[in-house]
Structures are given as structure tokens and as C-alpha cells.
Protein backbone atom coordinates (compact mmCIF):
# COMPACT_ATOMS: atom_id res chain seq x y z
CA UNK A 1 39.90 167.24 102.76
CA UNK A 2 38.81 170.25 104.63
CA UNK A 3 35.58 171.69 104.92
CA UNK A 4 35.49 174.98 103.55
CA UNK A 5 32.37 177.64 103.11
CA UNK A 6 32.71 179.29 99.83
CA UNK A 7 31.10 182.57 101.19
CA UNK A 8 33.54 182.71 104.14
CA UNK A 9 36.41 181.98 102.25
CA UNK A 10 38.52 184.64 101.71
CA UNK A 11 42.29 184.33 100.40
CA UNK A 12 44.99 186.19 102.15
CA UNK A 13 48.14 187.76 100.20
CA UNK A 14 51.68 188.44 102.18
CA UNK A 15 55.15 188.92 101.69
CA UNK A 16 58.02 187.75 104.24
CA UNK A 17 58.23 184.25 105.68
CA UNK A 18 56.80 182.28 108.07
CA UNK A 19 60.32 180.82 109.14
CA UNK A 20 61.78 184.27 109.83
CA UNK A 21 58.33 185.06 111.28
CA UNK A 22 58.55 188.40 109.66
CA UNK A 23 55.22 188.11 107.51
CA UNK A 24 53.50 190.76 106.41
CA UNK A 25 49.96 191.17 104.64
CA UNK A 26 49.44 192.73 101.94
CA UNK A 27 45.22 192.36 101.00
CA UNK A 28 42.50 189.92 101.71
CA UNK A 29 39.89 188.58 99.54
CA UNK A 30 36.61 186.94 98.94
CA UNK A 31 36.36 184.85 95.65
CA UNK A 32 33.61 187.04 94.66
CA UNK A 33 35.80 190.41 95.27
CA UNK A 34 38.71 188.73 93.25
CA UNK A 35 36.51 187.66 90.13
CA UNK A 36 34.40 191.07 90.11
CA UNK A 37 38.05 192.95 89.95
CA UNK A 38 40.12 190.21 88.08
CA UNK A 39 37.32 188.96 85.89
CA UNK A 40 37.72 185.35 85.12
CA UNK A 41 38.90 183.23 81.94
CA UNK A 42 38.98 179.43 80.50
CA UNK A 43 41.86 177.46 79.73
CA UNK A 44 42.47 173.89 78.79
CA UNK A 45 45.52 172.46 80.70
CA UNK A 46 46.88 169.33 81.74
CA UNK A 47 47.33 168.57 85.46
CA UNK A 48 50.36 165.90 86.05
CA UNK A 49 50.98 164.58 89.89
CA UNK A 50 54.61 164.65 90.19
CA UNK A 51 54.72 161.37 91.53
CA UNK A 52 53.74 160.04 88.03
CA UNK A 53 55.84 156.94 87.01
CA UNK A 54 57.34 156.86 90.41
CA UNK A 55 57.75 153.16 90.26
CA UNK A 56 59.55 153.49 87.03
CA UNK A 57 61.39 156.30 88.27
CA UNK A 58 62.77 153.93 91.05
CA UNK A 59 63.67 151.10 88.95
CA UNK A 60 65.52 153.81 86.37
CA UNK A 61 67.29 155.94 89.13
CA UNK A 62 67.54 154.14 92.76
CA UNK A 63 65.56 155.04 95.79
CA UNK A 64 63.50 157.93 95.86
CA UNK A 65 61.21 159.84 98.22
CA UNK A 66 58.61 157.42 97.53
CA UNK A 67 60.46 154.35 98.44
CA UNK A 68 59.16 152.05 101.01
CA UNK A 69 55.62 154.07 100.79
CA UNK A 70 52.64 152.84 99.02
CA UNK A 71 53.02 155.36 96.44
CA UNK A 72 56.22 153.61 95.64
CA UNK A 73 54.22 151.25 92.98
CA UNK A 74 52.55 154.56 91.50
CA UNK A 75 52.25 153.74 87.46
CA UNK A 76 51.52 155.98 84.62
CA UNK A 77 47.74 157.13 85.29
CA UNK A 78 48.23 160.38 87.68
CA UNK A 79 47.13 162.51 84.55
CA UNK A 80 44.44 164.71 83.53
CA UNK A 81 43.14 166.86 81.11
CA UNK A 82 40.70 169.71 82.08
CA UNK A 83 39.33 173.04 80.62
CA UNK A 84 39.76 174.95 84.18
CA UNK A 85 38.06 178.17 84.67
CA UNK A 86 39.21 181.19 87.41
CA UNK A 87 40.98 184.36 88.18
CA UNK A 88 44.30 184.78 86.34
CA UNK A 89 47.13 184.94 88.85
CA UNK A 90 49.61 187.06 86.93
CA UNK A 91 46.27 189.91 86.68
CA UNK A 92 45.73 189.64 90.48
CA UNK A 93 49.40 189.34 92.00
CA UNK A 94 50.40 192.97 89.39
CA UNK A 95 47.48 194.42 91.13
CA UNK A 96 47.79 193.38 94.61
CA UNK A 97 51.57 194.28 94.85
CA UNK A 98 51.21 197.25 93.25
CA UNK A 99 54.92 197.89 91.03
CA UNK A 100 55.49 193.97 91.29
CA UNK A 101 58.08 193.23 88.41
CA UNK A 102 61.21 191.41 87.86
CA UNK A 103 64.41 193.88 87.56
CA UNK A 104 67.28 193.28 84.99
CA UNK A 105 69.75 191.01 85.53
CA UNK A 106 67.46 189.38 88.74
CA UNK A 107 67.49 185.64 89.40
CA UNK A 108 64.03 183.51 88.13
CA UNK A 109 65.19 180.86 89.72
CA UNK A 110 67.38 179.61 92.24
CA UNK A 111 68.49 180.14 96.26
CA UNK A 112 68.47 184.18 95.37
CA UNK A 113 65.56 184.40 93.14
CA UNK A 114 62.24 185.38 94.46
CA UNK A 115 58.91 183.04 94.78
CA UNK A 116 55.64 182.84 95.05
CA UNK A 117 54.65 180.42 97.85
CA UNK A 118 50.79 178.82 98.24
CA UNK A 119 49.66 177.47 101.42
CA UNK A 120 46.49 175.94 101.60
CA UNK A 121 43.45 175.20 104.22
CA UNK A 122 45.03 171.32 104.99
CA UNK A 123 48.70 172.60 105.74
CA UNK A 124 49.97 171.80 102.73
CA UNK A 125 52.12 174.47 101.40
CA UNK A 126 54.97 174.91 98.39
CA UNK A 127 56.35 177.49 96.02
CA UNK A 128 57.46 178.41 92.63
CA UNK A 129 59.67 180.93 90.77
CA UNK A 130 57.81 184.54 90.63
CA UNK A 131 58.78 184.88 86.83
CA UNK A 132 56.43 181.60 85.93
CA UNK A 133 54.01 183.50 87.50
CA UNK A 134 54.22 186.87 86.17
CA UNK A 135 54.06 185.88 82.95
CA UNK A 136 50.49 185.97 81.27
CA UNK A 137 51.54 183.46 78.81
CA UNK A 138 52.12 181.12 81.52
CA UNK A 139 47.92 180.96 82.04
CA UNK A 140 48.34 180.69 85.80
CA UNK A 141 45.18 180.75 87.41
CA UNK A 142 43.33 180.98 90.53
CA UNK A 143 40.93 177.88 89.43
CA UNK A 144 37.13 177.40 90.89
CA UNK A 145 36.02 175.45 88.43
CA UNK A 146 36.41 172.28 86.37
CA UNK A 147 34.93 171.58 82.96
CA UNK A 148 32.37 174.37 83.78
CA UNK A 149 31.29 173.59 87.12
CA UNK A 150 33.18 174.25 90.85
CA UNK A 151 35.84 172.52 91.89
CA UNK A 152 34.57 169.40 93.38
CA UNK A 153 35.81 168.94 97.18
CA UNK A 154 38.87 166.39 96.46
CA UNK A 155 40.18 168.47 93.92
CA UNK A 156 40.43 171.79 96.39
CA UNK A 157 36.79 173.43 96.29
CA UNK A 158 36.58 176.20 96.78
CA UNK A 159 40.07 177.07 94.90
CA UNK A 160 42.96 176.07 94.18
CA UNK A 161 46.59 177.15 92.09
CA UNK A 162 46.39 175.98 88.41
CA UNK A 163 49.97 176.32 87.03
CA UNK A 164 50.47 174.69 83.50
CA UNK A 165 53.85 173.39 83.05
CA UNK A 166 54.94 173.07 86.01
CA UNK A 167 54.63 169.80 87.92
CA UNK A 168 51.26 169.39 90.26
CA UNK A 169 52.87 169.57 93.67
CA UNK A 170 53.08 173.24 93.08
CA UNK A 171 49.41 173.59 92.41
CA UNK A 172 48.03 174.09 95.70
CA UNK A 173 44.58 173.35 96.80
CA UNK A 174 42.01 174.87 99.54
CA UNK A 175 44.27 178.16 98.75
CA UNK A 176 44.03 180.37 101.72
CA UNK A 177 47.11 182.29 101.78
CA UNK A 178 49.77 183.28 98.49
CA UNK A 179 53.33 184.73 100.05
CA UNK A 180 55.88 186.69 97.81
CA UNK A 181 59.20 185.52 99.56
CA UNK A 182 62.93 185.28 98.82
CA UNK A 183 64.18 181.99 98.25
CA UNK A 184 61.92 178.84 97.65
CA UNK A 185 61.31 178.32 101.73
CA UNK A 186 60.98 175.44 103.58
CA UNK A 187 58.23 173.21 102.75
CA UNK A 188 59.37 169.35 102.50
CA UNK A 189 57.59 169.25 99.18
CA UNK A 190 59.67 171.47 97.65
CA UNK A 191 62.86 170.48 99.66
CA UNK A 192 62.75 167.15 99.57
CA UNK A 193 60.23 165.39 97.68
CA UNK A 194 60.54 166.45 94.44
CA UNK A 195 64.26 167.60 93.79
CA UNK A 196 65.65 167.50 90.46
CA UNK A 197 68.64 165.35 91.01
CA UNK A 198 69.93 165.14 87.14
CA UNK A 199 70.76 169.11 87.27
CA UNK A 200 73.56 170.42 89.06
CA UNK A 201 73.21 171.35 92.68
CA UNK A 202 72.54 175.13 93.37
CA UNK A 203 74.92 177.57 94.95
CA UNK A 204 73.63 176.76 98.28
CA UNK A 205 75.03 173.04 98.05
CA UNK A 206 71.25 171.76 97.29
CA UNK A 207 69.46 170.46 93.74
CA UNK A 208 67.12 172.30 92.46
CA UNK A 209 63.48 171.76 93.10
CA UNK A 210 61.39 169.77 90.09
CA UNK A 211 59.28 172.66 88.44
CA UNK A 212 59.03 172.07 84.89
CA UNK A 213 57.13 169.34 83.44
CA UNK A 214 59.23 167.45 80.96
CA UNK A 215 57.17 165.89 77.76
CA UNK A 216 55.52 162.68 78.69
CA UNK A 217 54.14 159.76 76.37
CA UNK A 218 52.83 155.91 77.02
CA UNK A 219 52.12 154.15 73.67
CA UNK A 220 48.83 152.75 74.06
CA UNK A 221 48.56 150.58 71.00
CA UNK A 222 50.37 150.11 67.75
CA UNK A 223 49.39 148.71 64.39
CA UNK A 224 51.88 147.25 62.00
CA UNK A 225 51.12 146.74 58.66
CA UNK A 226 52.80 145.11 55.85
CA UNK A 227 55.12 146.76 54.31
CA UNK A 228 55.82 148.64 56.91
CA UNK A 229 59.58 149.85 57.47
């Protein structure tokens, strides 16, 4: 968990790629400069760990990334439900990038399409599609708070990427740097970790990364009563 001063943190914005080392920035920012120009908003969003049911997952479907790790025995609890307050992405990334849209007929996902890819403080890096993230109705945000007060260390104080919908490997924490690149890059977590093995593979010859989060239940109790059908 690094240690990060919220007055010297600043978060960096870039396009290009660090494997082609061609990157280029674009702006810098304080937290205090982003939420004076962005302003700041409140949502209430679940937060899923895509590792969630891995241990089911195995049993279901064979070996996965997780096998022969402790996280291999990972049950049904990595979920949480949190009013999150911060900087809406879509608001800063149309302002930073000044012109930043999708064109018709462009790719939103895919080898081709373009993303958005968050790096943060700990090395930990991974990307998704630019189109979730342009669109306001996705409420991504750049979060610094939990249920009204800052982001506690653990859960990437001072911020972090909030992205409902999509699963939580995307959403980044300790955010220091946010890349507009083509293609989804190179981080392991997006190329190997979570891949989304029941779709068919990509034009490139590889399956597609797990973004969305499918619709997830656990029966906690039941009553019967008579008469009952």
C-alpha cells in the first residue's frame, strides 16, 4: 500500500504507450485543481473483485489464473456497496483532450478500438474501452471518498478509478497516471488474468478481456410456507 501525500499528489494524463515508448503528456493535476474545475458528485455503486467465486469458477470451468494460488479458494464475499464521491471522469477526460470523441463506425471495443489505461502509485496498471468512459451515464469517477469521508489507505487514498459495471480489476487505485492508447496494452491483468474465455477470440487470435459485470445473486435464506407451489 503506498504512502502517498494528498497535497503532493498530482495525477498525470498521456496518450501513446509505454511499450512503444512513444508517450506523450497531455496535463497534470492536483486533486484540488481537478475538483475546483470538474466539481465533484455522489453516486451509489457496487464494487465487485473479479476474482469473486473463483473457487466456483474453477470447479464450473477447469483451471484458471487463480489455480494453485491462495486465492484459488476465494468464495462469494469480494462485494461491496458504497455511495462514492469524486470527479467525474467522462467531465475531466472531454476537457483534458480537448475534441476527444468517438467517430462513426469506430471500434468500442476490441484489438482496434481505443482505451483508456490507469496506472497507479504500486505498479499496478490496466485498461478499459474509451466509450465506457465517455459516456456520462456510465458514472465513472475519479473517487476520493467513501460513504462521505476519504478513501481510507487500503482502498487507494488518495484516489482511485470508480467504474460501475465493469469488473474491479479495472478500477485502479493510488491513480497517478490515465493514458488514452490504441489497443488494450499489455498489462497481465488485462491479458491474462481476467479473459473472457466463453466469447469468441478477437481478430488478433486472443479472448477478449472480462469488462462487464454479469448479474450476480447468492440466496441467503428461504422460507417455505404451506401451500406454497
Amino acid at each position: 500500500v503506498p504512502s502517498i501525500k494528498l497535497l503532493d499528489h498530482r495525477v498525470t494524463f498521456s496518450t501513446g504507450s509505454y511499450a512503444d515508448d512513444a508517450l506523450s503528456d497531455v496535463a497534470s493535476f492536483s486533486l484540488a485543481e481537478l475538483e475546483n474545475t470538474y466539481g465533484t458528485k455522489q453516486i451509489t455503486s457496487v464494487l465487485q473483485c473479479s476474482g469473486n467465486r473463483a473457487a466456483e469458477n474453477i470447479c464450473a470451468n477447469g483451471p484458471s489464473g487463480f489455480s494453485g494460488v491462495n486465492y484459488e479458494n476465494m468464495k462469494c464475499g469480494m462485494v461491496a456497496n458504497v455511495q462514492w464521491g469524486g470527479i467525474s471522469l467522462a467531465a475531466v477526460m472531454k476537457g483534458v483532450y480537448p475534441g476527444l470523441q468517438l467517430s462513426p463506425g469506430e471500434e468500442t471495443e476490441g484489438p482496434d478500438a481505443r482505451y483508456v489505461e490507469f496506472h497507479g502509485a504500486d505498479g499496478y496498471y490496466a485498461s478499459v474501452p474509451l466509450a465506457r468512459v465517455l459516456d456520462d451515464a456510465n458514472d465513472c469517477l475519479l473517487a476520493t471518498r467513501m460513504n462521505g469521508e476519504l478513501l481510507p489507505r487500503d482502498h487507494g487514498f488518495p484516489v482511485r478509478t470508480l467504474l460501475p459495471g465493469i469488473v474491479g480489476a479495472r478500477s485502479v487505485k493510488w491513480l497517478e497516471r490515465v493514458v488514452i492508447r490504441r489497443g488494450e496494452g499489455d498489462s497481465p491483468w488485462n491479458n491474462y488474468y481476467y479473459k473472457n474465455k466463453s466469447l469468441p477470440l478477437q481478430s488478433d487470435g486472443t479472448f477478449p478481456s472480462c469488462q462487464s459485470l454479469p448479474i450476480n445473486s447468492l440466496i441467503l435464506s428461504a422460507r417455505w410456507t404451506r401451500g406454497d407451489t
